[in-house]
Protein backbone atom coordinates (compact mmCIF):
# COMPACT_ATOMS: atom_id res chain seq x y z
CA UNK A 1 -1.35 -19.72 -10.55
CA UNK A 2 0.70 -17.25 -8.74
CA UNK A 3 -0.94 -16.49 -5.22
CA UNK A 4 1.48 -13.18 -5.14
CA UNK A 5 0.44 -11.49 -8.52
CA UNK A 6 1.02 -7.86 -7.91
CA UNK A 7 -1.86 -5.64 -8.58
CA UNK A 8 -2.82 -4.59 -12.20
CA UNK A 9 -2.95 -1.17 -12.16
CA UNK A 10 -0.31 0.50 -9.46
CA UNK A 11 -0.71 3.86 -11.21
CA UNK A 12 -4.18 4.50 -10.69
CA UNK A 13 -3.51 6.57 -7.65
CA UNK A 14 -1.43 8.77 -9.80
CA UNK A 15 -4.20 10.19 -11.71
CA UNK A 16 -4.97 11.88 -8.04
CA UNK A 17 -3.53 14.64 -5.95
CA UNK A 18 -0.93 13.34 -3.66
CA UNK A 19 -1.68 12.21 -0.31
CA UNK A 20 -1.38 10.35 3.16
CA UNK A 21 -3.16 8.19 4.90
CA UNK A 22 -3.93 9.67 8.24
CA UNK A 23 -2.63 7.76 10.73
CA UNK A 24 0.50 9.09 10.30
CA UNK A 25 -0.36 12.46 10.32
CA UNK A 26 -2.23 11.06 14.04
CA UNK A 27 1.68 10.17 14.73
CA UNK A 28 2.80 13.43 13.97
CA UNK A 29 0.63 15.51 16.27
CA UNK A 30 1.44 13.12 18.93
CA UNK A 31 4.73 13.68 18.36
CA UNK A 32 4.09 17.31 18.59
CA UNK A 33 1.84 17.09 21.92
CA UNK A 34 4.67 15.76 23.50
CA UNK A 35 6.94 18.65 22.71
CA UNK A 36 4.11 20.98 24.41
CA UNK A 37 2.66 22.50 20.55
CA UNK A 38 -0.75 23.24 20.95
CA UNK A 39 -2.12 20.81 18.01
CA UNK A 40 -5.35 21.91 17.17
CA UNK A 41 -4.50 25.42 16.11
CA UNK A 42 -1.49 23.72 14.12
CA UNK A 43 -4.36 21.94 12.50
CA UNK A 44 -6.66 24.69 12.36
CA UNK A 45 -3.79 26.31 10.35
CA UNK A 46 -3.56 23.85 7.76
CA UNK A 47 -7.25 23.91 6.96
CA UNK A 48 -7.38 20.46 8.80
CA UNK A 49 -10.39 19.83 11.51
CA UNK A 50 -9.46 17.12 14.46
CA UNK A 51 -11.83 15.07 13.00
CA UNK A 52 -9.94 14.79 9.55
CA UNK A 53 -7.61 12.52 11.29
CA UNK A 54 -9.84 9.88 12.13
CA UNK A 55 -9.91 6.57 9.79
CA UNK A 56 -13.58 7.26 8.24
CA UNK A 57 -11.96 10.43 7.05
CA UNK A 58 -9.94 9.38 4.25
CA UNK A 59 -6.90 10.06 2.92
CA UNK A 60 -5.34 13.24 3.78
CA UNK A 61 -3.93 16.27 1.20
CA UNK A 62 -0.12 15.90 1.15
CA UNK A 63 0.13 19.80 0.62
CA UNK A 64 -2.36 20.26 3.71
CA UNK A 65 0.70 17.82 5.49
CA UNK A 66 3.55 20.17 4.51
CA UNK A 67 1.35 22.81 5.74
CA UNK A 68 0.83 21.47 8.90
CA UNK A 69 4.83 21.00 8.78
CA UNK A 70 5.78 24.54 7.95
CA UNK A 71 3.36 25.62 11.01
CA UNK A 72 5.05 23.13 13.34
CA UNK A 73 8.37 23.41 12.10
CA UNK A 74 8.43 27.16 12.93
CA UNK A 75 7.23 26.93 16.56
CA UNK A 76 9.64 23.77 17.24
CA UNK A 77 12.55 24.16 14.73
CA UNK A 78 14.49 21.37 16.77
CA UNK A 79 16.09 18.98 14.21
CA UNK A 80 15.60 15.83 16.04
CA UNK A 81 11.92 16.44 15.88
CA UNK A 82 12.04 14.97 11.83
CA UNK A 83 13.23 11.70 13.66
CA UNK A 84 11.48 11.37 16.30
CA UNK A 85 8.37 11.49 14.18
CA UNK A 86 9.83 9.15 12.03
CA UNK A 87 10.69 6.94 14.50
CA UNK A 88 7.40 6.24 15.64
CA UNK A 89 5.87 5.14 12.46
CA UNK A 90 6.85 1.38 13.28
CA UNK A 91 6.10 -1.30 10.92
CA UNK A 92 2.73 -2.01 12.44
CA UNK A 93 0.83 1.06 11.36
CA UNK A 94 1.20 0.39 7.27
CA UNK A 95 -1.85 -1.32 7.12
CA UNK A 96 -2.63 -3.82 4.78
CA UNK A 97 0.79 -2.76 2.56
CA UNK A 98 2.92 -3.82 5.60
CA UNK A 99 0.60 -6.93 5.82
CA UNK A 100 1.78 -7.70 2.01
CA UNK A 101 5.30 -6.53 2.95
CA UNK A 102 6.19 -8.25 5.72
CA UNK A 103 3.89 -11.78 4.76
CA UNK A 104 6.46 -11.33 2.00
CA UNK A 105 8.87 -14.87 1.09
CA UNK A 106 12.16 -13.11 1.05
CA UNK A 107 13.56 -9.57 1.33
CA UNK A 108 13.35 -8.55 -2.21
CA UNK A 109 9.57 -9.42 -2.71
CA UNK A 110 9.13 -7.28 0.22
CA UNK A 111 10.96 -4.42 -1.23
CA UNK A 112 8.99 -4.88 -4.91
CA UNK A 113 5.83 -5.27 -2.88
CA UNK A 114 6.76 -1.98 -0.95
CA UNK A 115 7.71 -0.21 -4.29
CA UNK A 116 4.17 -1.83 -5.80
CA UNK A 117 1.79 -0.85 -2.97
CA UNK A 118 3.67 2.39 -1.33
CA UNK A 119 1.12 4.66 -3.20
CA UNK A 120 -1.65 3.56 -0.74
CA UNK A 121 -0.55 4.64 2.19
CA UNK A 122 1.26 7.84 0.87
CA UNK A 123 1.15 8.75 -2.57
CA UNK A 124 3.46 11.88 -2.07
CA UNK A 125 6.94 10.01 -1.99
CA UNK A 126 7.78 7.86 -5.17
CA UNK A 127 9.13 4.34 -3.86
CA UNK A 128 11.67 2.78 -6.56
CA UNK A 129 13.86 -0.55 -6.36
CA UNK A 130 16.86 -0.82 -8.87
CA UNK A 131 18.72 -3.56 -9.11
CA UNK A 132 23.08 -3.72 -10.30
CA UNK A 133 25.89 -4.74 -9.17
CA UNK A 134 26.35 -5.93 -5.65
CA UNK A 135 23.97 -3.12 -4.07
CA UNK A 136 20.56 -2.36 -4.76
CA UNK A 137 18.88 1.34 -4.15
CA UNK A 138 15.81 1.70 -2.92
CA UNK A 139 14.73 5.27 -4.25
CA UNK A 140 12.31 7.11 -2.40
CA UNK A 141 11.27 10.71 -4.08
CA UNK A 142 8.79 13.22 -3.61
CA UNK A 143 6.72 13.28 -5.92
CA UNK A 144 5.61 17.28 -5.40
CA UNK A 145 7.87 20.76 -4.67
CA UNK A 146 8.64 20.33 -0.76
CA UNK A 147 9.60 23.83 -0.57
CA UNK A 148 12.19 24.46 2.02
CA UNK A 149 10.50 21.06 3.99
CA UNK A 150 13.40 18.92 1.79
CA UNK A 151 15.65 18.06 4.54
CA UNK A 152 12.54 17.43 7.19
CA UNK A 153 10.71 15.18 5.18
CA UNK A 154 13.61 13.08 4.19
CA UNK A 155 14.73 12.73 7.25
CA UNK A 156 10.96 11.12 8.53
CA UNK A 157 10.91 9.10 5.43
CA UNK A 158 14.26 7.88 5.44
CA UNK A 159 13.53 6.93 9.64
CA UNK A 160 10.16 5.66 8.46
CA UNK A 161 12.08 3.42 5.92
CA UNK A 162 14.83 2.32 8.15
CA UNK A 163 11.59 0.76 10.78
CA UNK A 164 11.03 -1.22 7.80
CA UNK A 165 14.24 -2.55 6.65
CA UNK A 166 15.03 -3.39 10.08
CA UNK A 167 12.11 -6.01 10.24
CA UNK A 168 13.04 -7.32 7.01
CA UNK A 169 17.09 -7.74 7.24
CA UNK A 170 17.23 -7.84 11.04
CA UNK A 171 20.69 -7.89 12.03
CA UNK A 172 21.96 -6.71 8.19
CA UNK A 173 20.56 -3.90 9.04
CA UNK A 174 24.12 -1.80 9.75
CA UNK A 175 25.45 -2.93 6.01
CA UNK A 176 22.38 -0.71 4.80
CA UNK A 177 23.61 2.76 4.17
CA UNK A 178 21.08 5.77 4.17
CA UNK A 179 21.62 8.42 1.25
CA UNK A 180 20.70 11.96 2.48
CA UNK A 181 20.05 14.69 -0.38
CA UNK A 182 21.09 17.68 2.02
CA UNK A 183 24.41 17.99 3.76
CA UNK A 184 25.56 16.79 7.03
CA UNK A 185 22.85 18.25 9.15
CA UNK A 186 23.38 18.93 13.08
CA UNK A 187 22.32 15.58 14.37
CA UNK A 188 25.22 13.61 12.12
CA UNK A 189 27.83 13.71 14.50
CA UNK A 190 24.86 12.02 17.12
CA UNK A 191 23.76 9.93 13.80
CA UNK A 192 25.02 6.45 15.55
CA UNK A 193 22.76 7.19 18.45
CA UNK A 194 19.69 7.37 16.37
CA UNK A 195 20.37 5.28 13.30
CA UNK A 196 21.45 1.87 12.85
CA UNK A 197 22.46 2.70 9.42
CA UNK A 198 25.19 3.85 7.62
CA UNK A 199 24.85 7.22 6.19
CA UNK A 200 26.03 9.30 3.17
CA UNK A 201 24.94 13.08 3.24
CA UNK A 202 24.76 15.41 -0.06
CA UNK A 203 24.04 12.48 -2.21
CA UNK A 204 21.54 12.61 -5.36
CA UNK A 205 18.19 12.16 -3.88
CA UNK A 206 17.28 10.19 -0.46
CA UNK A 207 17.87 6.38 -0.95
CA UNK A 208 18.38 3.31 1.19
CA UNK A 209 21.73 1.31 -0.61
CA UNK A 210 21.82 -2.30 0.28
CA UNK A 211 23.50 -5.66 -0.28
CA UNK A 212 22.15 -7.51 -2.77
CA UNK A 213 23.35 -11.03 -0.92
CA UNK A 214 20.13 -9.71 1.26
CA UNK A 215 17.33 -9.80 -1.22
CA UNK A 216 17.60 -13.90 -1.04
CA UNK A 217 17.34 -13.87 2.60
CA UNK A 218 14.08 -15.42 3.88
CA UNK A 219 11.70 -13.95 6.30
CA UNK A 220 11.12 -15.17 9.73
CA UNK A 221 7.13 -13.31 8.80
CA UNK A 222 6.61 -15.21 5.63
CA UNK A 223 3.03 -16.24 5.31
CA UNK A 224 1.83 -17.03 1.43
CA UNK A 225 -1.66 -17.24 2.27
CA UNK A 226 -1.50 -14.07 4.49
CA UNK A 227 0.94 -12.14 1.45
CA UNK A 228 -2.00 -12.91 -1.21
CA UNK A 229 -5.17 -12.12 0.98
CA UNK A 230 -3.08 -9.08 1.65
CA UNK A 231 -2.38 -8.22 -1.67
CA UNK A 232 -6.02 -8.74 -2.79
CA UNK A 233 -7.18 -6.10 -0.36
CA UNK A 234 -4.82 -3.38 -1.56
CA UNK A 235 -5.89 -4.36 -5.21
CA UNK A 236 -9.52 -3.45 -4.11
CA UNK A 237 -8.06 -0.70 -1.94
CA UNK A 238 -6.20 0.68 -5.50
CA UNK A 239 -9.67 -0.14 -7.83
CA UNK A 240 -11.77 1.79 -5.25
CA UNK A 241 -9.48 4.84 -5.39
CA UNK A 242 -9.49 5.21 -9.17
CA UNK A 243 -10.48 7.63 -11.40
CA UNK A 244 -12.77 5.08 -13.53
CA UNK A 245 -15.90 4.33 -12.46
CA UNK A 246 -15.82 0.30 -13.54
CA UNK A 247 -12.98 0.11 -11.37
CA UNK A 248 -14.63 1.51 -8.43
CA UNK A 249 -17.69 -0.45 -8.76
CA UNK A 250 -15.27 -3.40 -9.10
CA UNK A 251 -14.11 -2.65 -6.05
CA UNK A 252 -17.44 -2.25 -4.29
CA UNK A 253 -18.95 -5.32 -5.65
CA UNK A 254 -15.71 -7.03 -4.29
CA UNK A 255 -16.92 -6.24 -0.88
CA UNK A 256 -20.10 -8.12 -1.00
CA UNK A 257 -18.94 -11.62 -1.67
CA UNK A 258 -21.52 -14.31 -1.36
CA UNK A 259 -24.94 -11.60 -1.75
CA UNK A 260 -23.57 -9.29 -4.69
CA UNK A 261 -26.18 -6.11 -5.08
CA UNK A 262 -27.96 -5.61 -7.84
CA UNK A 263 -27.36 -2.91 -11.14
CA UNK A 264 -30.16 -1.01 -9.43
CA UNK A 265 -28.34 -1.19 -5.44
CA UNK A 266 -25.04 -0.53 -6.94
CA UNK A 267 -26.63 2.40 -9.03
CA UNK A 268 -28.04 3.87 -5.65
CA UNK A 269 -24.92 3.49 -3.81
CA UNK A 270 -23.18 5.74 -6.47
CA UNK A 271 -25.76 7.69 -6.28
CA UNK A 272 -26.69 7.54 -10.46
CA UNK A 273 -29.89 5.75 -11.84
CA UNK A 274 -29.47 2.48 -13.16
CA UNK A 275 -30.04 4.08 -16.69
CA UNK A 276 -26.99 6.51 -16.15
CA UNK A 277 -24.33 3.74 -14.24
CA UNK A 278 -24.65 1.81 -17.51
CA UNK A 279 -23.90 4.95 -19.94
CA UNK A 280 -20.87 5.55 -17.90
CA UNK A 281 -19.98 1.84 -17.60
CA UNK A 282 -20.49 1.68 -21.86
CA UNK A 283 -18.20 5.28 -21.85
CA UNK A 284 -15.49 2.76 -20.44
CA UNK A 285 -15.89 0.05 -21.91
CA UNK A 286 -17.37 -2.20 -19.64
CA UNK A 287 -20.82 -3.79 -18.33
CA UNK A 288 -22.23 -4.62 -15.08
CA UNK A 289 -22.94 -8.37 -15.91
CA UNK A 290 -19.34 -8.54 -17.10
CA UNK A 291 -17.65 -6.56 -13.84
CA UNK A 292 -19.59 -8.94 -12.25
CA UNK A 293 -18.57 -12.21 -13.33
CA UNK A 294 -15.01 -11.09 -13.01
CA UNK A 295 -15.35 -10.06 -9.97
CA UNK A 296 -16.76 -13.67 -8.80
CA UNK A 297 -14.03 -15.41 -10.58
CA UNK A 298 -11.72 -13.48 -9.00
CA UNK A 299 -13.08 -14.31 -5.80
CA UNK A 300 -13.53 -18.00 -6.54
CA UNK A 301 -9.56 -18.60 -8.01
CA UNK A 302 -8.23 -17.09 -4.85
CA UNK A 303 -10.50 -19.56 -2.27
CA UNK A 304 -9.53 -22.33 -4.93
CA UNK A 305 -5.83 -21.43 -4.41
CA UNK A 306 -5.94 -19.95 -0.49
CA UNK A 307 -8.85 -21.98 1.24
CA UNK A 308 -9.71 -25.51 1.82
CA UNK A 309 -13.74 -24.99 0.85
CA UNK A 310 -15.04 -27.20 -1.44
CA UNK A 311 -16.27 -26.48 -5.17
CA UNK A 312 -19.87 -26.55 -3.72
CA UNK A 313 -19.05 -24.48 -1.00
CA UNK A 314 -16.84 -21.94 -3.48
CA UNK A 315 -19.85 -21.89 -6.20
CA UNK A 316 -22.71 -20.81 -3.07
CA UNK A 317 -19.56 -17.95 -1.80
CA UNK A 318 -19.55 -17.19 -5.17
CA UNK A 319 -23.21 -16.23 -5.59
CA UNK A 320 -24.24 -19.75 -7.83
CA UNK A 321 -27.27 -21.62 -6.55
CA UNK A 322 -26.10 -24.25 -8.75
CA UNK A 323 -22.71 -25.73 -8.87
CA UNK A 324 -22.68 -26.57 -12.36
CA UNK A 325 -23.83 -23.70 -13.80
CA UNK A 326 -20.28 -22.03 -11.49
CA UNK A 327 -18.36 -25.01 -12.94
CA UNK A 328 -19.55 -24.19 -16.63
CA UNK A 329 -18.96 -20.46 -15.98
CA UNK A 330 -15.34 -21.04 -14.59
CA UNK A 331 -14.26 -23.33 -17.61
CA UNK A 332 -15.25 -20.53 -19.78
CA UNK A 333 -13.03 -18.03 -18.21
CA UNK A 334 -10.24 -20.52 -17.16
CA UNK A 335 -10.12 -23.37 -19.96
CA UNK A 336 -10.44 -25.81 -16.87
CA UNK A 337 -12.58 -27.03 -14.16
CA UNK A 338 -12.31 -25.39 -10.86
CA UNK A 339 -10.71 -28.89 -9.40
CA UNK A 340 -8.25 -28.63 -12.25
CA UNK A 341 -7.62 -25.09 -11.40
CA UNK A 342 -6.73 -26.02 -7.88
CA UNK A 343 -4.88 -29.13 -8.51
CA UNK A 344 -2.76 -26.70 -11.04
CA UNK A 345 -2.08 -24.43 -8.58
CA UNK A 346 -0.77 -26.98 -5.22
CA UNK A 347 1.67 -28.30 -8.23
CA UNK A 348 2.76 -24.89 -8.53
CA UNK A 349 3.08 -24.17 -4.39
CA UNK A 350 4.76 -28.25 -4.38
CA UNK A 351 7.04 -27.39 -7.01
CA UNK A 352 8.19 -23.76 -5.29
C-alpha cells in the first residue's frame, strides 16, 4: 500500500472553464487597497460582487480575474504591483494542495504533488515537471489567451512559485533560476532586491530551472500521515468538481463517513428523485450500492494504513454493525483480511 497514491483522475477539472480559488483574488484586492484603488468598483467592473470572494462562494472565473486585472492594471500601471501581489500569496494560503506539498518526503514529491494537485487551486496556469540532465523545469503555462496581461501574470505566478520553492529548498533557493517569457522588464535591474532567484528574461514560456541534486533533498515538513490525509481530501475535492455525476456523489458520500445517507437523501441533495439519480448513475456506468462500497473501502484502507483504530472500531466508522460481515466485504475487494492489509502495509512504511 502506498499512503501517497496520487489522485486518479487529475484531469477532471479540465473538462471545466478555468478558474481560481478566491482567496487569492482576496490577496489581490488587498494588495490593491493598499495602493489607494477603490476595490469594489474594480469588482463591480469585472461582474464580481464583494461577496464572490468569500470561501462559500466557490471558485472564481479566471477570465472574470484578468478582467479585474485589466481594470486595475490601468488605474495603477506600476510594475512592481505584479510582485507585490505575488509576494503575498505565501505558502500558507494553498489549502489542502500546500498541505500535500509541503507534508511531502522530499523536494521532488513536492514538485509532482504540486504539478498533480495545482488544478485545484487555479486551473488557469498549467503546472508541468520535466526531468533531464542535471536541471529540472518546472513549467508553468496558461492555459487560456492572457491578452496583453502576459508579462503581469507571469510575473505573480512566477513570485507565487518562488514562496513555494523557497519552503521546499530553503537555502538552494539562489541556484533556482526563474525563466521570464517577456524581456527584461523595468524592475530587472532592482530584480536582486525582490527575488532570491536567478533570472533569465525572453525565454520560451515562464519556468522555474533547478538542480536536480535538490529533488533528493528531504523536508524539514515531512509528515506521511499528514501528505496522505492531505491527498485524500483533494481527491474528494477533484471527484466533487467533476463533470460526472458518480464522481460527485462519490465525493459527497465521502463526507459522511460513519452515517452514509441513503439513495433517497443523496437523491434529494442533488436535487433528482431516487428514480432519476439511478438512470444517470446506469448512463455512467455505475450504481449507488457499488459507489458505496467503494467509497467505505476507501475509507477503511486509509484508517487501516493512517490510524491506530482497531478492525472493530474501522468496521462501525465504516458503517458495518457487524465486523464480520466488514471483514468478508474487505477480503472480497482486497484478497486479504483487513489485519493482513495493515500488516502489508507497516512492512511497506518498515521497509521505506
Amino acid at each position: 500500500m502506498n499512503p501517497t497514491a496520487t489522485p486518479t483522475a487529475p484531469s477532471l477539472r479540465a473538462r471545466q472553464a478555468p478558474s481560481i480559488h478566491p482567496v487569492y483574488v482576496r490577496l489581490l484586492c488587498n494588495t490593491l487597497r493598499k495602493r489607494g484603488l477603490e476595490v469594489d468598483a474594480l469588482l463591480a467592473g469585472a461582474g464580481l460582487a464583494p461577496d464572490a470572494l468569500s470561501e462559500a462562494a466557490g471558485p472564481i472565473l479566471f477570465s472574470q480575474l484578468l478582467a479585474l486585472l485589466r481594470l486595475a492594471v490601468r488605474q495603477c500601471p506600476d510594475p512592481l504591483l505584479a510582485i507585490e501581489w505575488g509576494r503575498r500569496i505565501r505558502a500558507n494560503v494553498h489549502g489542502n494542495v500546500g498541505n500535500a506539498i509541503f507534508s511531502s518526503n522530499t523536494v521532488r514529491q513536492a514538485l509532482r504533488t504540486a504539478e498533480q494537485l495545482a488544478s485545484l487551486r487555479c486551473s488557469g496556469i498549467g503546472v508541468t515537471l520535466r526531468e533531464a540532465g542535471a536541471f529540472v523545469r518546472l513549467e508553468l503555462v496558461p492555459v487560456v489567451p492572457l491578452h496583453g496581461l502576459d508579462e503581469f501574470v507571469s510575473t505573480v505566478v512566477a513570485f507565487t512559485a518562488i514562496e513555494v520553492l523557497r519552503g521546499l529548498v530553503g537555502g538552494g533557493i539562489g541556484r533556482v533560476c526563474i525563466e521570464y517569457p517577456f524581456p527584461s522588464p523595468a524592475w530587472a535591474p532592482e530584480r536582486a532586491a525582490h527575488c532570491p532567484c536567478d533570472a533569465r528574461f525572453d525565454a520560451p514560456m515562464l519556468a522555474a530551472r533547478i538542480p536536480a541534486e535538490l529533488l533528493e533533498q528531504e523536508l524539514p515538513t515531512a509528515d506521511a500521515h499528514a501528505h496522505a490525509l492531505a491527498m485524500r481530501q483533494c481527491q474528494l475535492d477533484m471527484r466533487a468538481g467533476s463533470a460526472q455525476l458518480s464522481e460527485r456523489v462519490a465525493a459527497w458520500l465521502a463526507g459522511h463517513a460513519g452515517a452514509y445517507p441513503t439513495l433517497d437523501q443523496v437523491a434529494d441533495h442533488f436535487c433528482l428523485s431516487p428514480r432519476t439519480l439511478r438512470r444517470m448513475l446506469q448512463q455512467e456506468g455505475q450504481q449507488y450500492q457499488k459507489i458505496l462500497d467503494q467509497v467505505r473501502m476507501d475509507a477503511t484502507r486509509l484508517l487501516l494504513t493512517q490510524s491506530a483504530l482497531s478492525v472493530d472500531e474501522i468496521a462501525a466508522h465504516a458503517g458495518y454493525s457487524d465486523t464480520s460481515n466488514f471483514i468478508r466485504a474487505f477480503r472480497r475487494h482486497h484478497g486479504q483480511t483487513p489485519r493482513q492489509f495493515r500488516d502489508a502495509g507497516a512492512a511497506d512504511s518498515t521497509a521505506t
